[in-house]
Protein backbone atom coordinates (compact mmCIF):
# COMPACT_ATOMS: atom_id res chain seq x y z
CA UNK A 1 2.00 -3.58 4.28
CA UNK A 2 5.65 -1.90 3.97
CA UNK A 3 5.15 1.64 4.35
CA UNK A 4 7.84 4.88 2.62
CA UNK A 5 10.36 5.38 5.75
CA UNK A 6 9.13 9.22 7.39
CA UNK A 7 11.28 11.48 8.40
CA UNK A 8 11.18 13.39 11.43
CA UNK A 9 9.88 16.94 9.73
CA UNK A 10 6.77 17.61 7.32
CA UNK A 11 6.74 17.06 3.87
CA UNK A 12 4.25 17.17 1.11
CA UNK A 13 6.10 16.12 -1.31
CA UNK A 14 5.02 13.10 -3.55
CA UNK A 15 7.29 10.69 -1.72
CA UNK A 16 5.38 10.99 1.40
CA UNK A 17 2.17 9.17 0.29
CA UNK A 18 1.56 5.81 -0.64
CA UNK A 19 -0.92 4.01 -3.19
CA UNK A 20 -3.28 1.85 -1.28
CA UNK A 21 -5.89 -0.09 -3.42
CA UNK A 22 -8.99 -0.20 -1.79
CA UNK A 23 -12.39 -1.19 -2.45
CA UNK A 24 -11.05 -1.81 -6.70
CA UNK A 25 -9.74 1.85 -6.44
CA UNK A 26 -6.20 2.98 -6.21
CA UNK A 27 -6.02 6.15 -3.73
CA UNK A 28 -3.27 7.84 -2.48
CA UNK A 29 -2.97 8.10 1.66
CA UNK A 30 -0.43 10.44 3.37
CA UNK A 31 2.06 8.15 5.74
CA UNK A 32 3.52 11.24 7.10
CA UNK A 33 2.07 11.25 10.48
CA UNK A 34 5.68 12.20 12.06
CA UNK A 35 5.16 15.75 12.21
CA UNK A 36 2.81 16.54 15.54
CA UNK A 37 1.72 19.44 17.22
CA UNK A 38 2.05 17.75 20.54
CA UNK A 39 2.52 20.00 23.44
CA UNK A 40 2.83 17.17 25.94
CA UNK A 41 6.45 16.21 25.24
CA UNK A 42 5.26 12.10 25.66
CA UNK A 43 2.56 12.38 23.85
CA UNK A 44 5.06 13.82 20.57
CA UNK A 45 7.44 11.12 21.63
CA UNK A 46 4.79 8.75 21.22
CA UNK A 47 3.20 10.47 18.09
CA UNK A 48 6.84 9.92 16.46
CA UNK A 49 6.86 6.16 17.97
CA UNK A 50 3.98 5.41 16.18
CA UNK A 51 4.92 6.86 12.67
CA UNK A 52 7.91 5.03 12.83
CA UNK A 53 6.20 1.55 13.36
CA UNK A 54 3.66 2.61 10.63
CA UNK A 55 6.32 2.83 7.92
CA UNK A 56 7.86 -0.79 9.23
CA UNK A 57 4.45 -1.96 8.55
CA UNK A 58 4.02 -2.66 12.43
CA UNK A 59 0.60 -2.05 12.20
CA UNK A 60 -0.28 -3.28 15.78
CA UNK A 61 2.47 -1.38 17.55
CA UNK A 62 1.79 1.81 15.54
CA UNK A 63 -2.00 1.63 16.48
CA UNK A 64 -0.85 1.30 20.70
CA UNK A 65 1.92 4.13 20.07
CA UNK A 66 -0.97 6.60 18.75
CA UNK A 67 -3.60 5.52 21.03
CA UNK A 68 -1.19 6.41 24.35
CA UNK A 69 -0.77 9.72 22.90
CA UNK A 70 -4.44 10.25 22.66
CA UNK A 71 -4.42 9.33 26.43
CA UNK A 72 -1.51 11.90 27.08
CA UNK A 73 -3.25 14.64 25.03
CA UNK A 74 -6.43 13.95 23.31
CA UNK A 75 -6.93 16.27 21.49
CA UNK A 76 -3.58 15.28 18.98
CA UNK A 77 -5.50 15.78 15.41
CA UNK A 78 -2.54 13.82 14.14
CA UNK A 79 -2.47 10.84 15.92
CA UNK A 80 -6.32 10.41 15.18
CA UNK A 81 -4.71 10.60 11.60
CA UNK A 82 -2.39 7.74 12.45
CA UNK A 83 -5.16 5.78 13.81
CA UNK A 84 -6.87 5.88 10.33
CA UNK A 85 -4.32 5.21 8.56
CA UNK A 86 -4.07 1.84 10.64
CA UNK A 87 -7.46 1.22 10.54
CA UNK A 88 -7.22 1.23 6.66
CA UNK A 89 -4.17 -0.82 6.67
CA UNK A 90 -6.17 -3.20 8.05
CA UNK A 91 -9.40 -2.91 5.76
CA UNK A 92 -12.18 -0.94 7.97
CA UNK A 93 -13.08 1.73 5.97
CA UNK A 94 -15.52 2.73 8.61
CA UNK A 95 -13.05 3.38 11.28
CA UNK A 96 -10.76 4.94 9.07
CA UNK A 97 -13.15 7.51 8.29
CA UNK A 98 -13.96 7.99 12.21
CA UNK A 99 -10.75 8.96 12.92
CA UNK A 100 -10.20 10.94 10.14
CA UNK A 101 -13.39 12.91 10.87
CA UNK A 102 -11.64 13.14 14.55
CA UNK A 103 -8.63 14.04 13.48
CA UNK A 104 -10.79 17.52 11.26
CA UNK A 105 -12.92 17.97 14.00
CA UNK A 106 -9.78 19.19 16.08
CA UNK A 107 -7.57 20.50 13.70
CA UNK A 108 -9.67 21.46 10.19
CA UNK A 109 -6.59 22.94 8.61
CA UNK A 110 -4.53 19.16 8.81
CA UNK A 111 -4.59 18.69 5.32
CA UNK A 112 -3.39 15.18 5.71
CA UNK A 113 -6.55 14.25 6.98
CA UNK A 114 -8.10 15.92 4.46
CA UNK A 115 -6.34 13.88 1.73
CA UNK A 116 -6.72 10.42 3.66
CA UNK A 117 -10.80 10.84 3.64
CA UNK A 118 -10.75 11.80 0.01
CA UNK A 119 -9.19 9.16 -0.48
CA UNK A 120 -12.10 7.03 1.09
CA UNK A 121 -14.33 8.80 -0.78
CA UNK A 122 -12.09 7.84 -4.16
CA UNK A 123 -12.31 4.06 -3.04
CA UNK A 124 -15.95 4.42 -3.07
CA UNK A 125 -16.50 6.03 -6.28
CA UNK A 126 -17.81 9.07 -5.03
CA UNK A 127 -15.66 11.31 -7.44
CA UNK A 128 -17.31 15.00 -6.16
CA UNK A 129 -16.83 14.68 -2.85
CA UNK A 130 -13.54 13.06 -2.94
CA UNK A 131 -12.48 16.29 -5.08
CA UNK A 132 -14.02 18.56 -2.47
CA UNK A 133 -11.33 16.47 0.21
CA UNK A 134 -8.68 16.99 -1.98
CA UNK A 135 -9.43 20.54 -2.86
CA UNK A 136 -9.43 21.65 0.61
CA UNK A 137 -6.15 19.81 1.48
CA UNK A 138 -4.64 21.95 -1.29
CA UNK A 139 -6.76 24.91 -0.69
CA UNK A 140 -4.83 24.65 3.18
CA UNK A 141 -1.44 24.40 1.01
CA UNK A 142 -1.01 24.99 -2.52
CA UNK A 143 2.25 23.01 -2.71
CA UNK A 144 1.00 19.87 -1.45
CA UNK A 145 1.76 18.13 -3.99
CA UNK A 146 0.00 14.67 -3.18
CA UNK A 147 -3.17 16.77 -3.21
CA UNK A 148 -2.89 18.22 -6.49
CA UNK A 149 -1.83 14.59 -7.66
CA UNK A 150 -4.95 13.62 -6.46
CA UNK A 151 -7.08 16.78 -7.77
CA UNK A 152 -5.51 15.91 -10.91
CA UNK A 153 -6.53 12.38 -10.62
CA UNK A 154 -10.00 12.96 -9.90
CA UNK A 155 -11.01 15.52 -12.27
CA UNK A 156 -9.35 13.04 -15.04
CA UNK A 157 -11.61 10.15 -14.19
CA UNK A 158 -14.92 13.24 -14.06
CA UNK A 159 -13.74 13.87 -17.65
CA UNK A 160 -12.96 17.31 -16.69
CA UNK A 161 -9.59 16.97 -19.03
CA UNK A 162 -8.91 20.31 -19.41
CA UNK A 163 -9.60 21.43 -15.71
CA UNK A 164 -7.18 18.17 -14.83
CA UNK A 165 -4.63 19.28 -17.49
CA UNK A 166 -3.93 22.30 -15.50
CA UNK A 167 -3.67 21.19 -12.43
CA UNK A 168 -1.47 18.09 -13.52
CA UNK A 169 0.94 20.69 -15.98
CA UNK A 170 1.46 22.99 -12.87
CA UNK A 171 2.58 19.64 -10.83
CA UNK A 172 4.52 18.58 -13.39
CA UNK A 173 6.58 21.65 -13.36
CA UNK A 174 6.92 22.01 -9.52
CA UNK A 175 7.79 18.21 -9.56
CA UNK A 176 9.46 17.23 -12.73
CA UNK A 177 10.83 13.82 -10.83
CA UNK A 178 7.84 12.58 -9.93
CA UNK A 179 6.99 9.75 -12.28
CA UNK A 180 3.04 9.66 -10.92
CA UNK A 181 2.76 13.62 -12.02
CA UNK A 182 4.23 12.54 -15.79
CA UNK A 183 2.22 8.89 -15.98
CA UNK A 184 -1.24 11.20 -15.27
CA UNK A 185 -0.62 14.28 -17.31
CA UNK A 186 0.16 11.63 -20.02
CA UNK A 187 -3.29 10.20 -19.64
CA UNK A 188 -4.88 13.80 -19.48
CA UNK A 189 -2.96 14.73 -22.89
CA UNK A 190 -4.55 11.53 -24.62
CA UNK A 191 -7.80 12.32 -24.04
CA UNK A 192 -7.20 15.89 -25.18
CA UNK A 193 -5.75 14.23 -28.66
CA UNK A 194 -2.28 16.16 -27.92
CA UNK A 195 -0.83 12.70 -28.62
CA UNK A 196 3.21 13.47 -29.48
CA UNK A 197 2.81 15.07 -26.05
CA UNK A 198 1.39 12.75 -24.29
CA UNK A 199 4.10 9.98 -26.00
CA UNK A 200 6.32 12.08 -24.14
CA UNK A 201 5.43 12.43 -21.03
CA UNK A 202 4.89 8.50 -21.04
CA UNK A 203 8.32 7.99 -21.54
CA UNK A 204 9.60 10.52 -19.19
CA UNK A 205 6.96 8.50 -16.13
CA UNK A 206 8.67 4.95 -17.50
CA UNK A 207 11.97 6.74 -17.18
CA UNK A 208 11.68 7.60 -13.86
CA UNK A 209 9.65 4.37 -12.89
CA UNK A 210 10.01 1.45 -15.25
CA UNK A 211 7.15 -0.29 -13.21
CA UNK A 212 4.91 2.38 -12.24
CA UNK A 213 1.31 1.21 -13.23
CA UNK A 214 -0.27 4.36 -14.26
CA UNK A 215 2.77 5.02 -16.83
CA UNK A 216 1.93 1.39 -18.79
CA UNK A 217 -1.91 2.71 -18.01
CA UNK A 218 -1.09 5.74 -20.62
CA UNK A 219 1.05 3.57 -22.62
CA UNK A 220 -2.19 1.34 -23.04
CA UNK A 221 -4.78 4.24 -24.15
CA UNK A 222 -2.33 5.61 -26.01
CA UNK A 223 -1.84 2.02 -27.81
CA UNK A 224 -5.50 1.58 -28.23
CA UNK A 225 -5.84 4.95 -29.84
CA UNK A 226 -3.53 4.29 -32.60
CA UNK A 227 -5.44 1.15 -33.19
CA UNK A 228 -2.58 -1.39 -31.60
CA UNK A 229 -5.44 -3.07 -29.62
CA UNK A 230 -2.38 -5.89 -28.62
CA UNK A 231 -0.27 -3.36 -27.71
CA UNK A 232 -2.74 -1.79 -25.49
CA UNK A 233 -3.32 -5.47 -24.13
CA UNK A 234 -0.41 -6.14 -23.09
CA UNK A 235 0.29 -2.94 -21.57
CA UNK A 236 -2.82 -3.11 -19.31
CA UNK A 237 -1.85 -6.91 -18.51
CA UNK A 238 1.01 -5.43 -16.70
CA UNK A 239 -1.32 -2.75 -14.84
CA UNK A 240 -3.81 -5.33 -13.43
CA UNK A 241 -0.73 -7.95 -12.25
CA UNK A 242 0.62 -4.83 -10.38
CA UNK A 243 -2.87 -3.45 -9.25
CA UNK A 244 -5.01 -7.13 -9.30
CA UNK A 245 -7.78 -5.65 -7.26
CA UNK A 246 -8.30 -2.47 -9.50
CA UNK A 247 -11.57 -2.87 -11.20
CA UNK A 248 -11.36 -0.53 -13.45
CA UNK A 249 -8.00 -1.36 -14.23
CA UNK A 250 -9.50 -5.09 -15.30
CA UNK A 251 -12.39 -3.64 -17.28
CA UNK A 252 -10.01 -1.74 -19.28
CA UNK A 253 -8.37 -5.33 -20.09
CA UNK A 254 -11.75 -6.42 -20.52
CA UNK A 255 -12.72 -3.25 -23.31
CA UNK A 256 -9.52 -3.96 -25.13
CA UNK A 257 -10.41 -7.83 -25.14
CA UNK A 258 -13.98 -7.29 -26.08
CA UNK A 259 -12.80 -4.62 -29.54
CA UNK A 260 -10.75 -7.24 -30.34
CA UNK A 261 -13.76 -9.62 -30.47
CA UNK A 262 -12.74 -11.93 -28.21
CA UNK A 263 -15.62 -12.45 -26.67
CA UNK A 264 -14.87 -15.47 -24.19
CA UNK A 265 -11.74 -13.63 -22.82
CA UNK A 266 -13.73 -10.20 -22.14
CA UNK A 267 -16.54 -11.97 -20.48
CA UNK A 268 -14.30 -13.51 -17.94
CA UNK A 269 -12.01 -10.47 -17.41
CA UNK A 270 -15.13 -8.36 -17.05
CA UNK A 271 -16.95 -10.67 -14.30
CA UNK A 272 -13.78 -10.05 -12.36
CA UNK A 273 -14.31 -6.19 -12.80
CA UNK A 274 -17.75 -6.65 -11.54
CA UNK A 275 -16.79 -8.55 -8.49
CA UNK A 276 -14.15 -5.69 -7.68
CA UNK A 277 -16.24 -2.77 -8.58
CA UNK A 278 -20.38 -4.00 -8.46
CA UNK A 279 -21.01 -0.24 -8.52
CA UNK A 280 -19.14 0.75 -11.93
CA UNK A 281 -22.51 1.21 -14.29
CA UNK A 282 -19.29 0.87 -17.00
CA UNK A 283 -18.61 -2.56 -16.09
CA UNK A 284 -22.02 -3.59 -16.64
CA UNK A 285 -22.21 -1.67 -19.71
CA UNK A 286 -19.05 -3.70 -21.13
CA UNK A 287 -20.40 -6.57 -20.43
CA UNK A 288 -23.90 -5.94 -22.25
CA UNK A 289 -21.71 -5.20 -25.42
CA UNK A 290 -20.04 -7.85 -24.79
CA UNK A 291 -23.25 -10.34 -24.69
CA UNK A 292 -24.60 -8.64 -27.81
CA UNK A 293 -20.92 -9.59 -29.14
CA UNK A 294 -21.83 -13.51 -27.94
CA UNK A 295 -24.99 -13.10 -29.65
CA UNK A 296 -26.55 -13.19 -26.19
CA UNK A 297 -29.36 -10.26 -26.23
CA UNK A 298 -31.38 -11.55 -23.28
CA UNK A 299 -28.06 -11.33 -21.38
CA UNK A 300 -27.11 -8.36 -22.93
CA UNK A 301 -30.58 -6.78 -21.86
CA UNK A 302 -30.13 -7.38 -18.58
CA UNK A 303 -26.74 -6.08 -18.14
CA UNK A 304 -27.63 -2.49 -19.93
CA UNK A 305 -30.65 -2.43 -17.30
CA UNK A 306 -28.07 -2.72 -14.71
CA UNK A 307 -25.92 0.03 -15.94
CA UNK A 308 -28.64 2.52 -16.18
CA UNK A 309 -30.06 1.28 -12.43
CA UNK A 310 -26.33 2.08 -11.52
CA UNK A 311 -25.74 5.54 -13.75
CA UNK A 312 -28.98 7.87 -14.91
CA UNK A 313 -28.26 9.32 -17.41
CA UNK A 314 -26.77 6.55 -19.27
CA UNK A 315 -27.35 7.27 -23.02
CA UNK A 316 -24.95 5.02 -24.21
CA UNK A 317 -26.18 2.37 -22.33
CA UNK A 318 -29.91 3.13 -23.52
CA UNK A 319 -28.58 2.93 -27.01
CA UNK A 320 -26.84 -0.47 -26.54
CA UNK A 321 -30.68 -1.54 -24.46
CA UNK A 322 -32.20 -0.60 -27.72
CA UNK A 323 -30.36 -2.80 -29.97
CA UNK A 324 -30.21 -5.74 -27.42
CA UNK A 325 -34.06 -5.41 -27.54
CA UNK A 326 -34.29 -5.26 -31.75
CA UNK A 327 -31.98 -8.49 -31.50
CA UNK A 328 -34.24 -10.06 -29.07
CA UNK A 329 -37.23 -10.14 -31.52
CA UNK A 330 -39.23 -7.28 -29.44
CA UNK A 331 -39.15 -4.51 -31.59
CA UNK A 332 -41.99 -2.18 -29.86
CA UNK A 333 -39.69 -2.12 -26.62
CA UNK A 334 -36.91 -1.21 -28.83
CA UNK A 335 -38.24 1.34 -30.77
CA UNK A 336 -39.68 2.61 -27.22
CA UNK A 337 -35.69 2.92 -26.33
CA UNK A 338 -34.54 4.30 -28.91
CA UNK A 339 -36.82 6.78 -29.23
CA UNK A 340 -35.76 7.60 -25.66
CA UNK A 341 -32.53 7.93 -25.97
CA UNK A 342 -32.97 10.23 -29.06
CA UNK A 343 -35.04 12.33 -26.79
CA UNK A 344 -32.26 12.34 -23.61
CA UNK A 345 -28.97 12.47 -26.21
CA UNK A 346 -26.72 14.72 -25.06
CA UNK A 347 -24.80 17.51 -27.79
CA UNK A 348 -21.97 15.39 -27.85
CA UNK A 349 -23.72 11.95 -29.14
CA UNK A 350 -25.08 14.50 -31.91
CA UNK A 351 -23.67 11.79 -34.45
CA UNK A 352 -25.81 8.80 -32.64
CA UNK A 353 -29.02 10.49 -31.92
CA UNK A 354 -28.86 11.36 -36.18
CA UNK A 355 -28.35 7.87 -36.81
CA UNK A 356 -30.95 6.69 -34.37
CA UNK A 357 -33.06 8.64 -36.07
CA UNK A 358 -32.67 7.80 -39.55
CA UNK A 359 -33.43 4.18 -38.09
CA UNK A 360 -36.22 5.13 -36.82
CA UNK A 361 -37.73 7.00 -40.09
CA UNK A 362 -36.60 4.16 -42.78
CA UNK A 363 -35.72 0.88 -40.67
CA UNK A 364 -38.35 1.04 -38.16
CA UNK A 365 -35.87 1.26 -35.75
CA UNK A 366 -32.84 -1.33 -36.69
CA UNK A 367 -29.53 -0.31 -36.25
CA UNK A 368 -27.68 -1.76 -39.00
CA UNK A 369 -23.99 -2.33 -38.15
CA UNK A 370 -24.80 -2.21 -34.34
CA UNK A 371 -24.05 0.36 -31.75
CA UNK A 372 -22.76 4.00 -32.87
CA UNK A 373 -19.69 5.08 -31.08
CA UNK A 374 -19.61 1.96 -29.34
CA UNK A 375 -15.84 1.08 -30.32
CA UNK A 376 -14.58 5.03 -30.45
CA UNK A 377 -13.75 4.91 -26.69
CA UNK A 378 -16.58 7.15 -25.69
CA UNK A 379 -19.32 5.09 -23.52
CA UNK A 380 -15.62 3.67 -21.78
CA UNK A 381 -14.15 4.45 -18.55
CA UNK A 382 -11.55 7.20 -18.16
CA UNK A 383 -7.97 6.22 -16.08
């Protein structure tokens, strides 16, 4: 792995981090480890050594650099840093995060390491606590900007749009080159229905970074919420051959595949989400709409039980159980369903819980034209 070249002072600017996709999740990681706080003048030389080899992608020389500074001073927070950055390079999560917890336990104010195990925490799908990393890395400095990328980021995929709206409009105006801060404000805008801005900032991310994933990632909700469903295809084609082990990147293939009916295509797409992300209770609830699609409702059964083993609560995926159970000829365990998910809706599945409810008063519990909401973009995965 080919590293950003660091130079020889801080910076927390955007350019000093780098995408890593781990675990089907794209996180950012900060590479600059050249800074140190050294007092032993060989263990800073070696500090320095070691960043260098990390952003040549000499991986085993960087790891021997920063563990002789530990043995001149071992108590170097940011060559404990370095360490997990190699570590991660190399795929052990779990030794990543013991040296980033080193490097906190002697300096808690190294926002780097702060990032880098939020960034773990991203990989993993644990979406609070990687937004508690990245809020203290920015709480330590406010004009880190890789940490309010990330804050940004985060609170976009909680469906906190508004919360990430700020934080992403204040980036883009410290930053107005940085074609990450334009491609995820974009995103933010779309789901806020401020479309004509969000076309904008789109094309001022592709402008600064024809290839950048996340700006063909807004280009491809932005397609599939004007209803250009092979638009949005092909844009998200390009995200997954850039990012091929981002499962959520595949299941949104798989969602645009699936509301275009083609069933075959979505199924496959969507195993390959699963494999990459086993803990996404999304995947699994794609793929139950797309087995009810198939005319599978067995299958599709069993996949909406997965999502709400993964995800309680789950109403969309109770809703889509329901039906899958009408379809499969056992209408007592349906109407059992639906009646619970009419009792658990939330305010904003006001619509669906109605409906659900008129079924159950005239129809006995059939939902005629299948799943409410199920192709408005709701029960789907935010990016």
């Amino acid at each position: 792995m080919r590293l950003p070249p660091l130079g020889g002072a801080r910076s927390r600017r955007l350019g000093s981090s780098v995408a890593m996709t781990i675990g089907g999740v794209a996180a950012v990681f900060l590479v600059d480890c050249a800074h140190t706080s050294a007092r032993q003048p060989k263990a800073a030389a070696l500090q320095a050594a070691g960043a260098a080899a990390l952003a040549r992608g000499d991986l085993d020389r960087a790891a021997g650099q920063f563990a002789l500074a530990l043995e001149y001073e071992p108590r170097l927070a940011e060559a404990e840093n370095g360490l997990g950055l190699v570590a991660l390079a190399y795929g052990d999560r779990e030794l990543a995060e013991h040296h980033f917890r080193a490097a906190l336990s002697i300096d808690e104010d190294l926002a780097e390491a702060h990032l880098n195990l939020g960034g773990l925490r991203l990989a993993r799908h644990q979406l609070e606590d990687a937004l508690d990393c990245f809020r203290a890395a920015l709480a330590i400095d406010p004009g880190y900007a890789a940490a309010r990328l990330a804050v940004g980021e985060t609170l976009l995929r909680l469906g906190r749009f508004e919360d990430a709206r700020w934080e992403l409009a204040k980036l883009c105006a410290t930053e107005p080159g940085s074609a990450p801060a334009h491609a995820a404000h974009a995103l933010v805008l779309v789901h806020l229905d401020r479309i004509a801005l969000a076309e904008t900032e789109a094309r001022r991310a592709l402008a600064l970074d024809p290839a950048l994933p996340a700006a063909h990632r807004a280009r491809g909700e932005l397609a599939r919420r004007r209803g250009d469903l092979p638009g949005a295809e092909s844009e998200w084609r390009r995200v997954v051959q850039a990012l091929p082990t981002s499962a959520e990147d595949w299941l949104a293939l798989g969602v645009v595949l699936a509301q275009q009916r083609r069933w075959m295509e979505a199924g496959g797409v969507l195993d390959r989400a699963a494999l990459l992300g086993p803990e996404l209770a999304e995947v699994a609830f794609a793929q139950a709409f797309v087995e009810l699609g198939r005319d599978q409702p067995a299958a599709a059964m069993t996949a909406a039980r997965r999502a709400l083993e993964l995800r309680l609560p789950y109403p969309q995926a109770r809703l889509l159980l329901a039906e899958a159970q009408y379809r499969a000829g056992d209408a007592v365990a349906g109407r059992a369903t639906l009646q619970r998910f009419i009792d658990e809706a939330p305010p904003e599945m006001a619509a669906e819980k109605a409906q659900a409810e008129r079924a159950q008063r005239s129809m006995g519990g059939a939902m005629p034209g299948g799943i409410p909401g199920a192709h408005t973009g709701a029960p789907w995965p935010v990016r």
